[in-house]
N, C-alpha and C. Protein backbone atom coordinates (compact mmCIF):
# COMPACT_ATOMS: atom_id res chain seq x y z
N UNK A 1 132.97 153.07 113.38
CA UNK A 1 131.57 152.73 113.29
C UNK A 1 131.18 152.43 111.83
N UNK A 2 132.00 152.97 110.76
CA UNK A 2 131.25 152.98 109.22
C UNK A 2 132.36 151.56 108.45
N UNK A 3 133.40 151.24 109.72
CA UNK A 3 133.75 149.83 108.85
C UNK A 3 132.44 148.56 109.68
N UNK A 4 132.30 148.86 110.72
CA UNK A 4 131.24 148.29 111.51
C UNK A 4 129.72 147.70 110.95
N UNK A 5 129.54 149.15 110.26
CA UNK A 5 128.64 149.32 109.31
C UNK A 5 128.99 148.16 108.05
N UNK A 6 130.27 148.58 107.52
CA UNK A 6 130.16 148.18 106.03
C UNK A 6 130.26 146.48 106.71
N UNK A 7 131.46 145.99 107.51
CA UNK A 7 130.80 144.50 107.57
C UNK A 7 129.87 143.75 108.20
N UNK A 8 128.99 144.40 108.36
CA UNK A 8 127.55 143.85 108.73
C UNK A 8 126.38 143.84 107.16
N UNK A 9 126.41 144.95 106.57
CA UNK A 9 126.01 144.78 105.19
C UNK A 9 126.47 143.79 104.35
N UNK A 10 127.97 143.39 104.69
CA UNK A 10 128.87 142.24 103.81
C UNK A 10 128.44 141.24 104.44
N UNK A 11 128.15 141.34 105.64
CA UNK A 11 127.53 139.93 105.89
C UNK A 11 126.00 139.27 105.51
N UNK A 12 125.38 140.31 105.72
CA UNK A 12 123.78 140.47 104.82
C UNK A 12 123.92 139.73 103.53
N UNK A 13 124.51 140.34 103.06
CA UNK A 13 124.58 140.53 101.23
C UNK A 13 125.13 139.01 101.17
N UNK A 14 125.92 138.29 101.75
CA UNK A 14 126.51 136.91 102.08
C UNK A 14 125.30 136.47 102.16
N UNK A 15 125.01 136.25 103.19
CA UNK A 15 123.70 135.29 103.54
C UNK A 15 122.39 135.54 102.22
N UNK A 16 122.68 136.56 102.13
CA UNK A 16 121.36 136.87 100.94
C UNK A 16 121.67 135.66 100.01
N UNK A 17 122.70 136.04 99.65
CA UNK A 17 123.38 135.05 98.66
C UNK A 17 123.19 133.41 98.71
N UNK A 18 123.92 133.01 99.86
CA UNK A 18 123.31 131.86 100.55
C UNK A 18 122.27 131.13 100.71
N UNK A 19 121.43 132.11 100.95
CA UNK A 19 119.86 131.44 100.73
C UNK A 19 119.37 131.28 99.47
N UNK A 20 119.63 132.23 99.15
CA UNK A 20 119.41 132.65 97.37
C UNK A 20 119.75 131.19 96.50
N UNK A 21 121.10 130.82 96.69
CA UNK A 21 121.25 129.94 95.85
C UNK A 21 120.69 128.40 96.54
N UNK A 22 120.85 128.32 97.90
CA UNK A 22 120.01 127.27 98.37
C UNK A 22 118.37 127.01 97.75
N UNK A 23 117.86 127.63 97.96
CA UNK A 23 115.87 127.92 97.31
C UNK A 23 116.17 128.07 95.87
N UNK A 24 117.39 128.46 95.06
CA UNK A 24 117.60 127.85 93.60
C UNK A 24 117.61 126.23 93.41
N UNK A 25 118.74 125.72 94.05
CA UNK A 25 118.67 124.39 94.28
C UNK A 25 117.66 123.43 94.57
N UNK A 26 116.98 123.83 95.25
CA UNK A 26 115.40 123.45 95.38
C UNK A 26 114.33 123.03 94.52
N UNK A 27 114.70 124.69 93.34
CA UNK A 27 113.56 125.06 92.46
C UNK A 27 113.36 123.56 92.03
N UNK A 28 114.62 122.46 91.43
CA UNK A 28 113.81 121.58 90.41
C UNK A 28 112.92 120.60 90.88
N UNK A 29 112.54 120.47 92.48
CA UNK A 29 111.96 119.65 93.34
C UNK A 29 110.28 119.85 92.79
N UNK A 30 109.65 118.26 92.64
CA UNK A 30 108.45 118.67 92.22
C UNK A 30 107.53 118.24 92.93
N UNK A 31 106.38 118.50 93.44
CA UNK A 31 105.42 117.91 94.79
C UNK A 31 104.31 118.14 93.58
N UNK A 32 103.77 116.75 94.14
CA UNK A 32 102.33 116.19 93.42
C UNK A 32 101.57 115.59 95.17
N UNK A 33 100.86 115.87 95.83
CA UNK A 33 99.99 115.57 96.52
C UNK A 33 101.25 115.83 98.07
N UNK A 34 101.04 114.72 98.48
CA UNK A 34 102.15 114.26 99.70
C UNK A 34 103.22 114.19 99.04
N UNK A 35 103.99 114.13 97.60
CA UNK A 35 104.88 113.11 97.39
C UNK A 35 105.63 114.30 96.91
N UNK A 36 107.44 114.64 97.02
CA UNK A 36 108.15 115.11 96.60
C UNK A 36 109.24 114.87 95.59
N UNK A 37 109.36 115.28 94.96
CA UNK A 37 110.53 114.60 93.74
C UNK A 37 111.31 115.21 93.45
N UNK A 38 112.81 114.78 93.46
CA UNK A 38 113.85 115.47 92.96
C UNK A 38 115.23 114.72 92.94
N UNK A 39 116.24 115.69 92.44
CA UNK A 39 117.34 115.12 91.96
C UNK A 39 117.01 114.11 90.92
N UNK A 40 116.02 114.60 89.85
CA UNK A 40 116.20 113.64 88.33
C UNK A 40 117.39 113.72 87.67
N UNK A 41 117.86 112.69 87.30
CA UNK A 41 119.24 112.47 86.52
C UNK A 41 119.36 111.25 85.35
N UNK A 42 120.11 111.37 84.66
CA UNK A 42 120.53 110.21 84.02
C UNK A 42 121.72 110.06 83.29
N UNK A 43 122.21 109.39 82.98
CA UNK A 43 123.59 109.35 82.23
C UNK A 43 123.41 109.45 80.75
N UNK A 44 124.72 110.30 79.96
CA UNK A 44 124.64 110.01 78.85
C UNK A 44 124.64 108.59 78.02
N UNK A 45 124.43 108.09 77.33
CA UNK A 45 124.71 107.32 76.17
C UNK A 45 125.46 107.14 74.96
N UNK A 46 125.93 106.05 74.97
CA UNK A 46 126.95 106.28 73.87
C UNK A 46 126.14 106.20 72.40
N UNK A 47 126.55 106.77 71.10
CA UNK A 47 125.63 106.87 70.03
C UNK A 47 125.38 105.34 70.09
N UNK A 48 124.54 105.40 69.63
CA UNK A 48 123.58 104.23 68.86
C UNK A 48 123.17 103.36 70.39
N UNK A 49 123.13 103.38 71.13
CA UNK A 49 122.78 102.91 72.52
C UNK A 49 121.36 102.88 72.21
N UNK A 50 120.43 101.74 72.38
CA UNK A 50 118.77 101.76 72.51
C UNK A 50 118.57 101.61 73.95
N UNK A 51 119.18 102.28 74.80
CA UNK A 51 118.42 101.67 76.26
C UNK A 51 119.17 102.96 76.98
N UNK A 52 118.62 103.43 78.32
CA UNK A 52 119.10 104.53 78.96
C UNK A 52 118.88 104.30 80.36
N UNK A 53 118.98 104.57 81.16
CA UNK A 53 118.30 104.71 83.08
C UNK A 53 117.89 106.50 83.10
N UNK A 54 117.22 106.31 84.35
CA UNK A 54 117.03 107.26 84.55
C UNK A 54 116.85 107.34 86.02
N UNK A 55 117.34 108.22 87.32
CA UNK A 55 117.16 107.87 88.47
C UNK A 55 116.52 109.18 89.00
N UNK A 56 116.07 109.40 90.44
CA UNK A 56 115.51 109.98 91.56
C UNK A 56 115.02 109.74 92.33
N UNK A 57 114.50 111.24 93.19
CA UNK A 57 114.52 110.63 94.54
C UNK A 57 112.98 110.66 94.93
N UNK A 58 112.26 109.88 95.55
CA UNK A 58 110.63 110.55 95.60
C UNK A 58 110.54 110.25 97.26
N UNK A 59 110.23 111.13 97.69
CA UNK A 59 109.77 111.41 99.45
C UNK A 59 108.44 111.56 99.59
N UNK A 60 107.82 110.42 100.39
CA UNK A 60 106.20 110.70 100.43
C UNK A 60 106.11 111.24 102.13
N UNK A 61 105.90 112.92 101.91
CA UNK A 61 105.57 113.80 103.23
C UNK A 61 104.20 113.15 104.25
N UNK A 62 103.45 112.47 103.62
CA UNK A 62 102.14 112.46 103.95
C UNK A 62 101.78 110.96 104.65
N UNK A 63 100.66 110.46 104.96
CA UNK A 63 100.34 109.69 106.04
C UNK A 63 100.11 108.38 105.39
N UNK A 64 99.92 108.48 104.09
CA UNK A 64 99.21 107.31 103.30
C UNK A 64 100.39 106.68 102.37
N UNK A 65 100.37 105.68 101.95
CA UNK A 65 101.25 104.68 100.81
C UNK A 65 101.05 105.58 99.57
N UNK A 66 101.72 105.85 98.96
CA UNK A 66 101.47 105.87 97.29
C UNK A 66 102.32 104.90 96.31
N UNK A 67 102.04 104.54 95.20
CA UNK A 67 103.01 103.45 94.12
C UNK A 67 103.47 104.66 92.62
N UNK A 68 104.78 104.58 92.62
CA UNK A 68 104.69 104.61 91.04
C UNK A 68 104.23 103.36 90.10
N UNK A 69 103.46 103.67 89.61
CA UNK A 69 102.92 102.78 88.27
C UNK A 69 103.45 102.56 87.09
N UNK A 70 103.78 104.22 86.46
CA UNK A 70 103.70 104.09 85.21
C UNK A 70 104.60 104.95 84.97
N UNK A 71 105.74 105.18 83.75
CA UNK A 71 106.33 106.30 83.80
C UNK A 71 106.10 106.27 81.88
N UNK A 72 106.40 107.49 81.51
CA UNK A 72 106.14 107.73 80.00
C UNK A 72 106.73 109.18 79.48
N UNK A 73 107.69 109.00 78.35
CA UNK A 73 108.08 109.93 77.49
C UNK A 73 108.32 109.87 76.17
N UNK A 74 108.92 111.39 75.82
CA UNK A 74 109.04 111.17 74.05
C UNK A 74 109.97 110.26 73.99
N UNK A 75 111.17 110.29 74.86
CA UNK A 75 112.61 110.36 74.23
C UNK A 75 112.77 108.33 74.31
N UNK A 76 112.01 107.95 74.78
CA UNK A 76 111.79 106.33 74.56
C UNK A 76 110.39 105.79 74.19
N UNK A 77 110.58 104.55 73.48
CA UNK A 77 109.28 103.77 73.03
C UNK A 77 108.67 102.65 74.37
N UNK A 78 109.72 102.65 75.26
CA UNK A 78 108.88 102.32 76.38
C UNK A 78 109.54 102.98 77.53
N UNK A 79 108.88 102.99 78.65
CA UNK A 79 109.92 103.04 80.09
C UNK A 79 109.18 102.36 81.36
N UNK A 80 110.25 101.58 81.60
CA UNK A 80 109.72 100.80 83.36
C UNK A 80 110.52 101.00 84.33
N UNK A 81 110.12 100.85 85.26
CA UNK A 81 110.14 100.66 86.05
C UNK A 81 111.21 99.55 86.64
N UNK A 82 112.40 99.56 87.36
CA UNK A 82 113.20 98.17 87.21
C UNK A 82 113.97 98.29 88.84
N UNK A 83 114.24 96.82 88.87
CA UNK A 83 114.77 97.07 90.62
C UNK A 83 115.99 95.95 89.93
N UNK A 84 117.68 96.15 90.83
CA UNK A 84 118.18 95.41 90.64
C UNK A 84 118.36 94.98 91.67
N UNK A 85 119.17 93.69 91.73
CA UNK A 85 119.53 93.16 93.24
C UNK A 85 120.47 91.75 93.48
N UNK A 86 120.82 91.86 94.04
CA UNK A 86 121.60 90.07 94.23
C UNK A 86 120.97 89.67 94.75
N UNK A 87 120.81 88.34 94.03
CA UNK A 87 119.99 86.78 94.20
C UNK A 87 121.13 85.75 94.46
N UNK A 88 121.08 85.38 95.42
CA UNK A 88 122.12 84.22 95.30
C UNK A 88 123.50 84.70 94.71
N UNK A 89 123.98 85.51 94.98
CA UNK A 89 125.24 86.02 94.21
C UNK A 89 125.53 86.48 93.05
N UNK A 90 124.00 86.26 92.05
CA UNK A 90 123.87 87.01 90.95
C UNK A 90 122.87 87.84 90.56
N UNK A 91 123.86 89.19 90.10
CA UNK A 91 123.06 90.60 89.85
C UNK A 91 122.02 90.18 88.78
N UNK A 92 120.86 90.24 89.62
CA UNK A 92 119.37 90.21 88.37
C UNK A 92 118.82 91.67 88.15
N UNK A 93 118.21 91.76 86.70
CA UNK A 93 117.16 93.11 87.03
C UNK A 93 115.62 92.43 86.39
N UNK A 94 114.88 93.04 87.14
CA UNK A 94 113.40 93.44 86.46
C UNK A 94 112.51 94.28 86.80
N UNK A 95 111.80 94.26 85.85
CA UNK A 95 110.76 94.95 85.76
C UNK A 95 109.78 94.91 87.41
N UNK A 96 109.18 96.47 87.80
CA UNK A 96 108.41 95.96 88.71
C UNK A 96 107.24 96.01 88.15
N UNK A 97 106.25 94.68 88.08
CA UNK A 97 105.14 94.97 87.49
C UNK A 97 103.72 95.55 88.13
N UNK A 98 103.90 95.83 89.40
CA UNK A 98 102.65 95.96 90.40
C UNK A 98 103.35 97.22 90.76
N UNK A 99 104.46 98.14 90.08
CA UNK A 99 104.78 99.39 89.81
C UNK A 99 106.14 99.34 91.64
N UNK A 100 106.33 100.81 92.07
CA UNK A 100 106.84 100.90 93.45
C UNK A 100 106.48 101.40 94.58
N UNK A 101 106.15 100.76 95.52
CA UNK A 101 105.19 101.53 96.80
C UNK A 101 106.42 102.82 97.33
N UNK A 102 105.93 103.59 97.49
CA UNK A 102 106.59 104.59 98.12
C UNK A 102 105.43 104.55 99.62
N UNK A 103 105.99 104.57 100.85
CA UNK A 103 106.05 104.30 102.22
C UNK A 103 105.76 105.60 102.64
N UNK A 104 104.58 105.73 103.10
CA UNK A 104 104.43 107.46 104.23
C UNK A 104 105.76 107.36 105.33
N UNK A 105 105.95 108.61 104.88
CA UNK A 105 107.11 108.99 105.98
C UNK A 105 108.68 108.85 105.56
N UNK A 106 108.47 108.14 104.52
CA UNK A 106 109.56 107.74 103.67
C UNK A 106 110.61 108.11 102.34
N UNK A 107 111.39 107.44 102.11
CA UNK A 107 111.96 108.30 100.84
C UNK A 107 112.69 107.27 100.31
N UNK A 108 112.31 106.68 99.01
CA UNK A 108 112.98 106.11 97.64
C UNK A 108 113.89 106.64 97.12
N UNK A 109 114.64 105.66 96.81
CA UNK A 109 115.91 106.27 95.91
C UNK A 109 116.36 105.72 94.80
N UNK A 110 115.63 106.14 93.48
CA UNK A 110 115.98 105.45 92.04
C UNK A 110 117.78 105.66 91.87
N UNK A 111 118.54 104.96 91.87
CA UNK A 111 120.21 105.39 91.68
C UNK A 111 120.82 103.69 91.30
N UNK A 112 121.75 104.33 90.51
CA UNK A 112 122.40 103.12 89.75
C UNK A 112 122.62 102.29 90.71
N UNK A 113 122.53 101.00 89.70
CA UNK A 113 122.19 99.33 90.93
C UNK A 113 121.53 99.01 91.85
N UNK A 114 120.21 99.79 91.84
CA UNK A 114 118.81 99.90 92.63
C UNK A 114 117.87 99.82 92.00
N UNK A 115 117.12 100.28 92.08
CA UNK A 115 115.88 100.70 91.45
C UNK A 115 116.24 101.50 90.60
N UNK A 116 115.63 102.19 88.98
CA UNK A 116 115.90 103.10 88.09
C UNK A 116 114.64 103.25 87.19
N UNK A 117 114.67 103.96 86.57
CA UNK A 117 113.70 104.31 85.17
C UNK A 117 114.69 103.73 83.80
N UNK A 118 114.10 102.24 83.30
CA UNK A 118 114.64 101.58 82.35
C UNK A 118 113.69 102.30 81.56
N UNK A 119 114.68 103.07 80.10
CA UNK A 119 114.27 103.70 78.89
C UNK A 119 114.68 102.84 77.63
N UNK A 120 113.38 102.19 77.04
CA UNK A 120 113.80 101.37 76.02
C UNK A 120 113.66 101.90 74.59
N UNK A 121 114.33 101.54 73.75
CA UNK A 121 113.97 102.05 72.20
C UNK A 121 114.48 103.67 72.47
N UNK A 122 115.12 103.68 72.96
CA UNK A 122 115.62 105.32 73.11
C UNK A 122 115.73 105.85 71.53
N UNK A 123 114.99 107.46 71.45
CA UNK A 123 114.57 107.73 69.42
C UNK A 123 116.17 108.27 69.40
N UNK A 124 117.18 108.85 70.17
CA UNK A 124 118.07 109.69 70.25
C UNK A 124 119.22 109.29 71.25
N UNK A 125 120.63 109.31 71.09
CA UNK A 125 121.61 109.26 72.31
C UNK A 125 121.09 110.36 73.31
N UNK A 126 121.36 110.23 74.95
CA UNK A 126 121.39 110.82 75.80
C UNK A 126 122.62 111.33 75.88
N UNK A 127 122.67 112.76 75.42
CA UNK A 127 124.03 113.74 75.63
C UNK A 127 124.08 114.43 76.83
N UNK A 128 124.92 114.60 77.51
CA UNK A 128 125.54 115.45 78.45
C UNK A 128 125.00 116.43 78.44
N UNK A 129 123.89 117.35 79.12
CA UNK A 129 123.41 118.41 79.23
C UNK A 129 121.74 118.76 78.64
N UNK A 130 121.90 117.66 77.73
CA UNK A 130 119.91 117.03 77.68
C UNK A 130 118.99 117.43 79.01
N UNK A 131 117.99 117.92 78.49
CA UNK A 131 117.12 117.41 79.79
C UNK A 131 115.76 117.05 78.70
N UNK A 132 115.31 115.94 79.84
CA UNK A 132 114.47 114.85 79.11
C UNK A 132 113.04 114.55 80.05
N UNK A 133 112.35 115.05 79.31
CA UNK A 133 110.85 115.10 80.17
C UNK A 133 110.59 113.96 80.07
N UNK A 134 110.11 113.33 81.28
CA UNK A 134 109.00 112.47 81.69
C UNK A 134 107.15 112.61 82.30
N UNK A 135 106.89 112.09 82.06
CA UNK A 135 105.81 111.88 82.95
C UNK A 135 105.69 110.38 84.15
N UNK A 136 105.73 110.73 85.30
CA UNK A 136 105.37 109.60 86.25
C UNK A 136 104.16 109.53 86.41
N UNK A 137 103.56 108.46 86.78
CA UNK A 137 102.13 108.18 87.33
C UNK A 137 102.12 107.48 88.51
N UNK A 138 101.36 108.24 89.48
CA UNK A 138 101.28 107.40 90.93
C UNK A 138 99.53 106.89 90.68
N UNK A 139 99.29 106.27 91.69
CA UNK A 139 98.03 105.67 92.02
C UNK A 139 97.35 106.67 92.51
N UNK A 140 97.59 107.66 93.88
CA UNK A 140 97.12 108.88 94.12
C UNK A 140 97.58 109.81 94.02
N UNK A 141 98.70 110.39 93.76
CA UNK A 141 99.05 111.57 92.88
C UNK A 141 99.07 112.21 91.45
N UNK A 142 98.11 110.91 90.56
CA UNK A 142 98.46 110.78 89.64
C UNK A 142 99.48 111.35 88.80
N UNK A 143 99.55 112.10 87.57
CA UNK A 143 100.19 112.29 86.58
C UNK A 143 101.27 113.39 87.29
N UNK A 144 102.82 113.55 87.12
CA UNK A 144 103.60 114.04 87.30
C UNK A 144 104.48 114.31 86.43
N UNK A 145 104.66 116.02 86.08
CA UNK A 145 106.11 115.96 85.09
C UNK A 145 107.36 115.96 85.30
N UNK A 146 108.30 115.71 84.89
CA UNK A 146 109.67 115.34 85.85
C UNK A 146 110.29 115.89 84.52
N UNK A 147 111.81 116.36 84.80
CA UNK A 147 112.94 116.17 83.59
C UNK A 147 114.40 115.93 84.41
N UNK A 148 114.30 115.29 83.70
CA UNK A 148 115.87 114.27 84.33
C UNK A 148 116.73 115.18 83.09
N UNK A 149 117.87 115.55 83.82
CA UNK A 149 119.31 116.07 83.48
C UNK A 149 120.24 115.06 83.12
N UNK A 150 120.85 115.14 81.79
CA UNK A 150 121.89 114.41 81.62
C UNK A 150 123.07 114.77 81.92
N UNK A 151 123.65 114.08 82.75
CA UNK A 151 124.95 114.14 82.93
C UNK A 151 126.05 113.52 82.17
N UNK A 152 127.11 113.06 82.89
CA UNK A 152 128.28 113.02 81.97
C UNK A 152 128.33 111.04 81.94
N UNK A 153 128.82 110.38 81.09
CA UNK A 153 128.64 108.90 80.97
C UNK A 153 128.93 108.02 82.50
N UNK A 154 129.74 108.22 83.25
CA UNK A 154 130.17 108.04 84.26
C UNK A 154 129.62 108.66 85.58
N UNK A 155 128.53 109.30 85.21
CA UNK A 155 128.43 110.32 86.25
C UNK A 155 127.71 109.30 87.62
N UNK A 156 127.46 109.83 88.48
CA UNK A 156 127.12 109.16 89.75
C UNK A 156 126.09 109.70 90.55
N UNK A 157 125.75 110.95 89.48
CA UNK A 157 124.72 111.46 90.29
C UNK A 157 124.41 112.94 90.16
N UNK A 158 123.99 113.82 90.24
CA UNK A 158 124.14 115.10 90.54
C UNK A 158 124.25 116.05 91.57
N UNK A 159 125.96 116.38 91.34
CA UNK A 159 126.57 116.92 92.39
C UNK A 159 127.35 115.85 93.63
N UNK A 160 127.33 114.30 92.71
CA UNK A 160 127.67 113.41 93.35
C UNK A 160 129.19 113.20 93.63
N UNK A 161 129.80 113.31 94.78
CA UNK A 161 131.02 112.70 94.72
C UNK A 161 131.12 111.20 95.76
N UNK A 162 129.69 110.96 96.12
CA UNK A 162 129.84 109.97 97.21
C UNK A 162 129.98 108.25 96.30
N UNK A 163 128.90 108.66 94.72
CA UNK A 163 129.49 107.43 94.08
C UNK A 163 128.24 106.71 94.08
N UNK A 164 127.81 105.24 93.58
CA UNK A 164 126.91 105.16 92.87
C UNK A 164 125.84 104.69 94.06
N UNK A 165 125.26 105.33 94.55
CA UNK A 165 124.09 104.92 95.43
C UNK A 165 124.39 103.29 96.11
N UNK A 166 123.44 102.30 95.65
CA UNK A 166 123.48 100.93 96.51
C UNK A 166 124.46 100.05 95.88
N UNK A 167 125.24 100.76 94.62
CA UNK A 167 126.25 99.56 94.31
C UNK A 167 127.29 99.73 95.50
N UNK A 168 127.52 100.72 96.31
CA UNK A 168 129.05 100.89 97.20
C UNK A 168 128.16 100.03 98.38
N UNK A 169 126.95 99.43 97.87
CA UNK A 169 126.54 98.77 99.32
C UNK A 169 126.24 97.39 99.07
N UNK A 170 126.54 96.62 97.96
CA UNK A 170 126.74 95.43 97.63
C UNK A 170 128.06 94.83 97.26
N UNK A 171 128.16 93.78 97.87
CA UNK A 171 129.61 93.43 98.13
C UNK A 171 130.22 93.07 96.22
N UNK A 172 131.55 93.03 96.50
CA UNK A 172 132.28 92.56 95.38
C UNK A 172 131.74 90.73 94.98
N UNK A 173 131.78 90.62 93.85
CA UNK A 173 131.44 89.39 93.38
C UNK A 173 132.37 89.27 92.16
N UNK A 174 133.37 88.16 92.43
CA UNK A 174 133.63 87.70 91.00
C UNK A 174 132.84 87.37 89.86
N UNK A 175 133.55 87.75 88.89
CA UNK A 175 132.64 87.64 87.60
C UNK A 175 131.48 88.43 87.02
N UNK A 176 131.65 89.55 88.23
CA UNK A 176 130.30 90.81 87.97
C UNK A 176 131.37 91.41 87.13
N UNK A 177 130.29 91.90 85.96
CA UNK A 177 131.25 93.20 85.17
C UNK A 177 130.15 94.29 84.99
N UNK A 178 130.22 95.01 85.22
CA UNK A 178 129.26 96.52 84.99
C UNK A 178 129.78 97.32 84.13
């Protein structure tokens, strides 16, 4: 009865655990109105690099449209907003200037060769283990603080082994070099 005992406590103390670190994982998730945010990331930079990305994920819980507009920090002299995509067989990027609708019911995904947070005039390299405050701005959630984690130059994501979001979903093209 008292080994009975002891692995039922071992199993407790397991699950405690379990949850425990699940609702850690969580913690960096940030909700501004309907809208949820998480998994901020970005890659390091090599020294002297003036330009950076920055990606995540934003889930709007709620019934209504919201847009990112605006995004703003120390660690660059500007930041936009940018979508990439194939046109006719060649990878374009720009700016979105009427910002990004995020869709009730829905969920965006800033990740390399998609959509991202273009950081221009970067004051500093992005090192491996940085974390780098932002502010987002929605239309109705307004002002949001975010900090994107730097990862490693190559990285794909955080906690990623599946690889770079919508590039594994655009076909091969000669003459693309990334």
């Amino acid at each position: 009865m008292q080994a009975l005992s002891l692995t039922i406590r071992s199993i407790g103390a397991v699950l405690c655990g379990v949850l425990l670190t699940l609702s850690v994982a969580r913690a960096d998730d940030v909700k501004a109105g309907d809208l949820v945010i998480s998994q901020a990331w970005s890659r390091a930079t090599p020294g002297g690099a003036k330009i950076g990305a920055g990606y995540l994920t934003i889930e709007n819980k709620g019934s209504a449209a919201d847009r990112l507009v605006a995004v703003s920090g120390e660690a660059a002299g500007k930041i936009e907003v940018h979508e990439m995509a194939m046109n006719n067989g060649v990878m374009t990027m720009r700016p979105l200037d009427k910002g990004l609708a995020i869709d009730p019911g829905k969920t965006v995904t800033l990740a390399p060769g998609g959509y991202h947070l273009m950081m221009m005039d970067l004051k500093a390299p992005l090192k491996q283990g940085d974390k780098v405050p932002l502010t987002l701005e929605f239309e109705k959630a307004g002002k949001v603080s975010v900090t994107l984690d730097v990862q490693s130059v190559g990285a794909k994501g955080p906690g990623a082994d599946s690889g770079g979001g919508m590039m594994k979903k655009m076909p091969d093209h000669p003459g693309m070099k990334m």
